[in-house]
C-alpha atoms as a PDB file:
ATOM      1  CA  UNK A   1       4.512 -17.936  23.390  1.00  0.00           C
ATOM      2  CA  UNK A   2       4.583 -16.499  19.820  1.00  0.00           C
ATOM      3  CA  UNK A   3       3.635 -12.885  19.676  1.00  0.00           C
ATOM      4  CA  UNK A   4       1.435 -13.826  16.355  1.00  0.00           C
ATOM      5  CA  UNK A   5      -0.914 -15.788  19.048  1.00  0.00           C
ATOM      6  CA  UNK A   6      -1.345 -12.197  21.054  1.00  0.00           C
ATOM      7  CA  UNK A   7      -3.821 -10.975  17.641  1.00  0.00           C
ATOM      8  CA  UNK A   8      -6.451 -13.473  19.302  1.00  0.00           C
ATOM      9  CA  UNK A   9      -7.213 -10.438  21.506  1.00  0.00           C
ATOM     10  CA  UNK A  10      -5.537 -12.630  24.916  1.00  0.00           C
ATOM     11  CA  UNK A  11      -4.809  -9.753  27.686  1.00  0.00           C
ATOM     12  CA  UNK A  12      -5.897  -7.323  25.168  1.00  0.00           C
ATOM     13  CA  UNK A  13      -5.993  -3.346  26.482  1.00  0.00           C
ATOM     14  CA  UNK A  14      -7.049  -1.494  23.624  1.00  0.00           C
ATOM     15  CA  UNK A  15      -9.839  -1.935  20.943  1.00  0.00           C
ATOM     16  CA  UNK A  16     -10.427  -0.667  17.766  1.00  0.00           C
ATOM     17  CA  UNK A  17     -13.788  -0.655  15.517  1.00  0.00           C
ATOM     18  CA  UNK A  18     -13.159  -1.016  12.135  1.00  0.00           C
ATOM     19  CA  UNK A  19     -16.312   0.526  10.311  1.00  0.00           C
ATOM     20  CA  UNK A  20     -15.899  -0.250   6.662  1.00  0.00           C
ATOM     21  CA  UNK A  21     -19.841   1.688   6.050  1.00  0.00           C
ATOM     22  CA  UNK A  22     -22.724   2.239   7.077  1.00  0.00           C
ATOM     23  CA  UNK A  23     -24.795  -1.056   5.831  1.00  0.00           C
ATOM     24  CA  UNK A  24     -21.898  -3.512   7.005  1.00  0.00           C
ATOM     25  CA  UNK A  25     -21.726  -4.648  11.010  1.00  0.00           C
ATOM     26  CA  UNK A  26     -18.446  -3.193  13.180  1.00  0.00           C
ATOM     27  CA  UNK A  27     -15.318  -5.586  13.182  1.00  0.00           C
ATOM     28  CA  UNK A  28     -13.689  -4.789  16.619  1.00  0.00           C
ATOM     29  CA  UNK A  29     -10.203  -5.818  17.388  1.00  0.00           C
ATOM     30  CA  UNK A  30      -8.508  -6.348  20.449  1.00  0.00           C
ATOM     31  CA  UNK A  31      -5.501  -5.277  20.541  1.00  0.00           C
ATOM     32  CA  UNK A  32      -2.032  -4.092  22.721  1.00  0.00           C
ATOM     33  CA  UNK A  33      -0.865  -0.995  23.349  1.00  0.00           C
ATOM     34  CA  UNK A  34       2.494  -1.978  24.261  1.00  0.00           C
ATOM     35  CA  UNK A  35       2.848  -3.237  20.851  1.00  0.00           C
ATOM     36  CA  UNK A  36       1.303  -0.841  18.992  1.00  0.00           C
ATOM     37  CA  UNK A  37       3.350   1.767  20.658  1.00  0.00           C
ATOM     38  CA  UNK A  38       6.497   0.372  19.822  1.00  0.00           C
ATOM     39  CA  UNK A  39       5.986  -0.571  16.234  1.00  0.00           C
ATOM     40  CA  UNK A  40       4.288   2.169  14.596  1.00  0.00           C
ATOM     41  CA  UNK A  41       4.348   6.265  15.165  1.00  0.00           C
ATOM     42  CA  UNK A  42       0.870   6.851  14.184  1.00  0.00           C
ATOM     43  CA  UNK A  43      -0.591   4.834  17.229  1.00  0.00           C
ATOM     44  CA  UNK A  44       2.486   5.786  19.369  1.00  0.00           C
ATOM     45  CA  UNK A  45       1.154   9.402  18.898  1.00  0.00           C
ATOM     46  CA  UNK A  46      -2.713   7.954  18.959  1.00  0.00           C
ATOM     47  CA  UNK A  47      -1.738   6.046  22.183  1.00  0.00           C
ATOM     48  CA  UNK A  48      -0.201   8.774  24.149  1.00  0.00           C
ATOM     49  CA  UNK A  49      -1.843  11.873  22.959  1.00  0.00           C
ATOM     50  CA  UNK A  50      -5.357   9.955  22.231  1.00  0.00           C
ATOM     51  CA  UNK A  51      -8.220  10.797  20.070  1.00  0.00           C
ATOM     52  CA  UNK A  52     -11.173  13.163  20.662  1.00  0.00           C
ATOM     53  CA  UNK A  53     -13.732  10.395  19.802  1.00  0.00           C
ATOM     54  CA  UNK A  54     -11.588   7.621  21.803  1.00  0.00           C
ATOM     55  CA  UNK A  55     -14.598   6.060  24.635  1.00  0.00           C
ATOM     56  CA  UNK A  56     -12.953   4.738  27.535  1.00  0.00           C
ATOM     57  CA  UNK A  57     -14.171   1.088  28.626  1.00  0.00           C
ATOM     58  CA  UNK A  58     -13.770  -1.590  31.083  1.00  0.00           C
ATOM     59  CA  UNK A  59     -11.073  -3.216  28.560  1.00  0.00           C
ATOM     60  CA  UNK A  60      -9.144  -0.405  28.095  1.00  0.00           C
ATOM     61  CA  UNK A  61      -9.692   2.852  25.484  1.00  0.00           C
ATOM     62  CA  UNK A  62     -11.719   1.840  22.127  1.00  0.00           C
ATOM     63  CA  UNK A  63     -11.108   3.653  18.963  1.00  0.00           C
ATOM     64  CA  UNK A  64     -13.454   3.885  15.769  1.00  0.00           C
ATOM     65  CA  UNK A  65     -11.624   4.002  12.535  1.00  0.00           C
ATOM     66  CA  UNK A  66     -13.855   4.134   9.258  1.00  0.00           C
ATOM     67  CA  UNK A  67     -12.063   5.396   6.158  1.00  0.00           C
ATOM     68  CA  UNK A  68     -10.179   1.874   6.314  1.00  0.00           C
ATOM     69  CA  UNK A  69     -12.248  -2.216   4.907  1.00  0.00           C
ATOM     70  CA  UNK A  70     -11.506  -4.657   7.157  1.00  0.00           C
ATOM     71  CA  UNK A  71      -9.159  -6.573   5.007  1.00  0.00           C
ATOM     72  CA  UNK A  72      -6.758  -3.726   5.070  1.00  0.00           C
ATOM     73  CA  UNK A  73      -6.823  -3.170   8.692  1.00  0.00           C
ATOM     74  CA  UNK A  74      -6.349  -6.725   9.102  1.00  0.00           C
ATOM     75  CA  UNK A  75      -2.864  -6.939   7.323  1.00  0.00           C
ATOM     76  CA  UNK A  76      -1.717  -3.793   8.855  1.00  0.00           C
ATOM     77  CA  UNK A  77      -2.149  -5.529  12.467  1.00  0.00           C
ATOM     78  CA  UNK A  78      -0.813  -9.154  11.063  1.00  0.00           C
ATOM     79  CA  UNK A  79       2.022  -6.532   9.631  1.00  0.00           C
ATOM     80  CA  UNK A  80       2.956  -4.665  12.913  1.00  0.00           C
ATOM     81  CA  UNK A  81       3.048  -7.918  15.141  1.00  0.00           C
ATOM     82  CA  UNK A  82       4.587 -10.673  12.738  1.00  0.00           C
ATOM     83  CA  UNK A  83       6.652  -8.025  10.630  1.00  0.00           C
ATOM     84  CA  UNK A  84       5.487 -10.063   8.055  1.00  0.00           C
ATOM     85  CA  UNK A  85       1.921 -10.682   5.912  1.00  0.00           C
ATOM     86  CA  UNK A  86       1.204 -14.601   5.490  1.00  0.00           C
ATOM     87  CA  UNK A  87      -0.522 -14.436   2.690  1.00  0.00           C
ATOM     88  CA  UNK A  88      -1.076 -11.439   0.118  1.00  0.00           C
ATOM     89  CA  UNK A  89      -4.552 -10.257  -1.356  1.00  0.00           C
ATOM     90  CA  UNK A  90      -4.711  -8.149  -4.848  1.00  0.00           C
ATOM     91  CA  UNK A  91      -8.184  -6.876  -3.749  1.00  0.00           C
ATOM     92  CA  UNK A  92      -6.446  -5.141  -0.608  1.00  0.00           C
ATOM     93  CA  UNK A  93      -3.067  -4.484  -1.413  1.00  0.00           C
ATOM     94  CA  UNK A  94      -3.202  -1.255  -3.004  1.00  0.00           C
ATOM     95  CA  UNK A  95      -5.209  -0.128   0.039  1.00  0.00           C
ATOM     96  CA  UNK A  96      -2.909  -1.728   2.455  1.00  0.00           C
ATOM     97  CA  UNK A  97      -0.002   0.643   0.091  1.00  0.00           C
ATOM     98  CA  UNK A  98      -2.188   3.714   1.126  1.00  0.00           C
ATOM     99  CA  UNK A  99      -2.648   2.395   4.975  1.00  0.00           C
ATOM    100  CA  UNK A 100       1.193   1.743   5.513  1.00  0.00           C
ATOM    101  CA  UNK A 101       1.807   5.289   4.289  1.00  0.00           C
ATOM    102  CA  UNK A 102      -0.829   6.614   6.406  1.00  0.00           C
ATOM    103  CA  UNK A 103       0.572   4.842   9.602  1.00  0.00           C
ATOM    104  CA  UNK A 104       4.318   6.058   8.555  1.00  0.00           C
ATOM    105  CA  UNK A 105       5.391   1.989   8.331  1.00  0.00           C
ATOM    106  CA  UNK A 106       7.833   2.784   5.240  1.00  0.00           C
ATOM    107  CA  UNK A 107       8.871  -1.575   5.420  1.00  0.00           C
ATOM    108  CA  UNK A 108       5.289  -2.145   4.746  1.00  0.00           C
ATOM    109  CA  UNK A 109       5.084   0.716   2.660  1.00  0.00           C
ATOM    110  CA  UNK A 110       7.981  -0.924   0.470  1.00  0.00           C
ATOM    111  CA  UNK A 111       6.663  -5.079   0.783  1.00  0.00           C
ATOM    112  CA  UNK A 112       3.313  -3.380  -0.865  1.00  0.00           C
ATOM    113  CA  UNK A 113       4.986  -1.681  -3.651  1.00  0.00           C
ATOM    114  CA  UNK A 114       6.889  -5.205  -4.320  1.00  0.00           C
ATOM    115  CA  UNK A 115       3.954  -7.011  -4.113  1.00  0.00           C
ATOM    116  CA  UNK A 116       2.067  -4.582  -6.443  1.00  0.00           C
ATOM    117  CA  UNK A 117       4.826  -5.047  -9.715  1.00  0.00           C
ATOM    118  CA  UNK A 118       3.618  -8.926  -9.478  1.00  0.00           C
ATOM    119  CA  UNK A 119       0.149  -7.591 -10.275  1.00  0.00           C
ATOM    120  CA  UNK A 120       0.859  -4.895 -12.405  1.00  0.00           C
ATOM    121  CA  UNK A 121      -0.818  -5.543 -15.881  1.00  0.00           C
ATOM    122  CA  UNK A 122      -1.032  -2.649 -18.896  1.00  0.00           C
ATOM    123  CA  UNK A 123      -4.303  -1.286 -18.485  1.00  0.00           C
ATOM    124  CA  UNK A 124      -3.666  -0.045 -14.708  1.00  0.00           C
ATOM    125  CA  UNK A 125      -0.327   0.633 -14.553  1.00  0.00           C
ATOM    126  CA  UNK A 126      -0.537   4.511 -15.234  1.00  0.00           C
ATOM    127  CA  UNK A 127      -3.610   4.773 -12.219  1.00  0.00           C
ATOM    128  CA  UNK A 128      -0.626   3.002 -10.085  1.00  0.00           C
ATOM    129  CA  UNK A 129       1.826   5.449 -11.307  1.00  0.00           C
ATOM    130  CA  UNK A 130      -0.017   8.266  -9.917  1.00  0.00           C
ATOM    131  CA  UNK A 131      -0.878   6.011  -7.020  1.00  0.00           C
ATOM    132  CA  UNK A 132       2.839   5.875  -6.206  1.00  0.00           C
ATOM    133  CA  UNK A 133       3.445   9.610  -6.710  1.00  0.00           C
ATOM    134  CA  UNK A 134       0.663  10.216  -4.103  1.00  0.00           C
ATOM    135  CA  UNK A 135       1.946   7.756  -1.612  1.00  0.00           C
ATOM    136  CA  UNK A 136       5.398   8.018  -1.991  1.00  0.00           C
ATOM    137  CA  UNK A 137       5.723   4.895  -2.758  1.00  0.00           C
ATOM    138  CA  UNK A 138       9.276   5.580  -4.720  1.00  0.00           C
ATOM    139  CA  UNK A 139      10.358   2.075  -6.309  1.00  0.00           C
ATOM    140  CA  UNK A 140       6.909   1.524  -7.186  1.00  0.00           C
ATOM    141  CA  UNK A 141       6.778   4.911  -9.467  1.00  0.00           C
ATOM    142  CA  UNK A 142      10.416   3.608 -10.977  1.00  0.00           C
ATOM    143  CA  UNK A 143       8.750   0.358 -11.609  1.00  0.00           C
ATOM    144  CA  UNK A 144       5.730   1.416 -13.684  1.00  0.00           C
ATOM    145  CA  UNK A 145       8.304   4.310 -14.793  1.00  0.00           C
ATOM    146  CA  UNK A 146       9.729   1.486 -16.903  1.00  0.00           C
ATOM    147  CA  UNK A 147       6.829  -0.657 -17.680  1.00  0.00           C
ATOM    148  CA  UNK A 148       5.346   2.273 -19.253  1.00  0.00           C
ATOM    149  CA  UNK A 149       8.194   2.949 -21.301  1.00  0.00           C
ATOM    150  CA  UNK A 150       8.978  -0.791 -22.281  1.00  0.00           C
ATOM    151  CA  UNK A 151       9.448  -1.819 -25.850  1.00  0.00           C
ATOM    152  CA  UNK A 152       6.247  -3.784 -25.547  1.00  0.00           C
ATOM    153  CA  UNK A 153       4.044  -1.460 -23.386  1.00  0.00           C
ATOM    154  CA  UNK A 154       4.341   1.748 -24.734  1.00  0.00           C
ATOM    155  CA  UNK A 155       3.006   1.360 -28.340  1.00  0.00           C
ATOM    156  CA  UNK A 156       0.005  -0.002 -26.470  1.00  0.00           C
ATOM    157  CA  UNK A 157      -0.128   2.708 -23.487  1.00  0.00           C
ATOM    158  CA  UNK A 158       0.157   5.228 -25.710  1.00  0.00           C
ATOM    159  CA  UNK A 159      -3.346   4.416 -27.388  1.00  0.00           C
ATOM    160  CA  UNK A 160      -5.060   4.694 -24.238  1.00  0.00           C
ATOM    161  CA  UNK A 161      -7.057   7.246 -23.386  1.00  0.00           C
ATOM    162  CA  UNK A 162      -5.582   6.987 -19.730  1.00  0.00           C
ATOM    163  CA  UNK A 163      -1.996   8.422 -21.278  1.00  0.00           C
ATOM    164  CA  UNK A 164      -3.781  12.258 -21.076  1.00  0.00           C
ATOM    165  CA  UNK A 165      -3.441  11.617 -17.133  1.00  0.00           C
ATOM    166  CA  UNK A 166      -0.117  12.200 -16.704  1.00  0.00           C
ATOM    167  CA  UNK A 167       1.513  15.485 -16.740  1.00  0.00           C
ATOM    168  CA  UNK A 168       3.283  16.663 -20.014  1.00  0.00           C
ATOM    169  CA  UNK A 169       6.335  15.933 -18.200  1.00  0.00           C
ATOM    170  CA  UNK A 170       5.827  12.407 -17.607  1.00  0.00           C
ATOM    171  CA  UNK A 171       4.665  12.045 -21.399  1.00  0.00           C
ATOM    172  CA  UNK A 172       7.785  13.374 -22.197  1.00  0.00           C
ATOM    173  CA  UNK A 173      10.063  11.524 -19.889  1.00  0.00           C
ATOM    174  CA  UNK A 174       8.252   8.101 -20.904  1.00  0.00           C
ATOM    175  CA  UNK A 175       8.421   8.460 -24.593  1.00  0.00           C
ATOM    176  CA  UNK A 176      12.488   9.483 -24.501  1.00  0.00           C
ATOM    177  CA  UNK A 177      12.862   6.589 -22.165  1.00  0.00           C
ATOM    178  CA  UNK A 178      10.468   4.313 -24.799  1.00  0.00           C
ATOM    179  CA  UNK A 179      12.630   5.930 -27.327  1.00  0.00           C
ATOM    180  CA  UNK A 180      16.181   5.133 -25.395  1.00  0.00           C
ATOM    181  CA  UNK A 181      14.577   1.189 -25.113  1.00  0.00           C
ATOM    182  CA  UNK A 182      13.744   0.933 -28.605  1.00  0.00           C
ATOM    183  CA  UNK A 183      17.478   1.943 -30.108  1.00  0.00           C
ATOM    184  CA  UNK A 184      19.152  -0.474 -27.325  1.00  0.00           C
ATOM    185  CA  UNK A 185      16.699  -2.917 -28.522  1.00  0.00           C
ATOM    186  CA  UNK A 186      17.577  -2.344 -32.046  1.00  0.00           C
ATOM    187  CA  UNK A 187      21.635  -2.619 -31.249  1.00  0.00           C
ATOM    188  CA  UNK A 188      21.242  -5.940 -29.697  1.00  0.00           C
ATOM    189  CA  UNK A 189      19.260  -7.150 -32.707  1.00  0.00           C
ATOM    190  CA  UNK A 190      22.031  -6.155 -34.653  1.00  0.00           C
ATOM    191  CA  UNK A 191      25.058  -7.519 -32.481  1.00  0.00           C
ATOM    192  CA  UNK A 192      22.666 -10.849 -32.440  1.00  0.00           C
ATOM    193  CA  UNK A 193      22.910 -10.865 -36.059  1.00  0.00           C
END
C-alpha cells in the first residue's frame, strides 16, 4: 500500500498532541516511529533518547508539542511521509519555514523558501528578510535581497518605516545593489534606443 495511507494512524506506535493554546481542543496524531526515525533527526533523537514529559500508553509513547498550530504540524507529517506537500497554505507556510528548520529537514526548509517568493509582496518582504536570516533559510534572504533592491521596489521600500529594521549594513548593501540595477537599467534603455 502507499505509505501516504499510513498518516490515517493504521498500526500507529507513537502519538503526538498538538496543543495550538489553551482555549482550542488537542489534535492528536498517530503516528510511526519507524518512519519518523528514518526521515528526520529531531525525532530520531526524540525517539531514541525520549522526552522528559513523554507518557507512556497502551499505543505506544505520546508526546505533547505546543509552540507549533495544527496546520503546521500537519504539513510537516504530510512532508516527512510523502516527501512532498499536496497542496500549499500562505497562512502556514512561513511557520512550516520555521518548523522545517526546527526539525533540521533542510528539503523542506528549501520547498518553503520557494514557495514563500510566490507570496512575497512589498510591504512584507523586509519582515521575511530577517525571517530568512533567523532561519537560515539562504535563497530566501538572496531572494528578498533582490526584491528589495529592484528598480521598482526600492524607491517604494525605502519610504517605509520598516527600512530602519535592517542593520546599516543591509541599508547599505541594498541601496548599492538598487544603485547597480538602476545604471544596468539605464544602459539597456539606451542600447534599446
Amino acid at each position: 500500500t502507499d505509505v501516504g495511507t499510513l498518516m490515517n494512524g493504521i498500526e500507529s506506535d507513537i502519538t503526538f498532541d498538538i496543543k495550538e493554546s489553551e482555549t482550542k481542543p488537542i489534535h492528536s496524531f498517530k503516528l510511526h516511529r519507524c518512519i519518523l526515525w528514518c526521515r528526520s533527526e529531531y525525532f530520531r533523537g526524540l525517539i531514541s533518547h525520549g522526552w522528559s514529559d513523554r507518557v507512556d500508553g497502551p499505543d505506544g509513547p505520546r508526546y505533547v508539542i505546543e509552540d507549533i498550530s495544527i496546520a503546521a504540524f500537519q504539513a510537516l507529517i504530510e512532508y516527512i511521509y510523502l516527501d512532498d506537500l499536496v497542496q500549499w497554505k500562505q497562512s502556514w507556510i512561513g511557520e512550516l519555514l520555521v518548523v522545517a528548520h526546527r526539525f533540521h529537514l533542510p528539503r523542506l526548509t528549501e520547498m518553503c523558501e520557494h514557495k514563500i517568493t510566490q507570496f512575497l509582496e512589498l510591504d512584507g518582504v523586509i519582515d521575511i528578510f530577517q525571517a530568512a536570516n533567523l532561519y537560515d533559510a539562504h535563497q530566501l534572504r538572496a531572494f528578498c535581497f533582490y526584491k528589495m533592491s529592484d528598480v521598482d521596489w526600492f524607491p517604494k521600500i525605502s519610504a517605509l518605516d520598516v527600512m530602519k529594521d535592517l542593520s546599516e549594513a543591509e541599508r547599505v548593501d541594498v541601496e548599492k545593489r538598487y544603485l547597480e540595477a538602476v545604471g544596468i537599467h539605464i544602459d539597456k534603455q539606451i542600447l534599446l534606443k
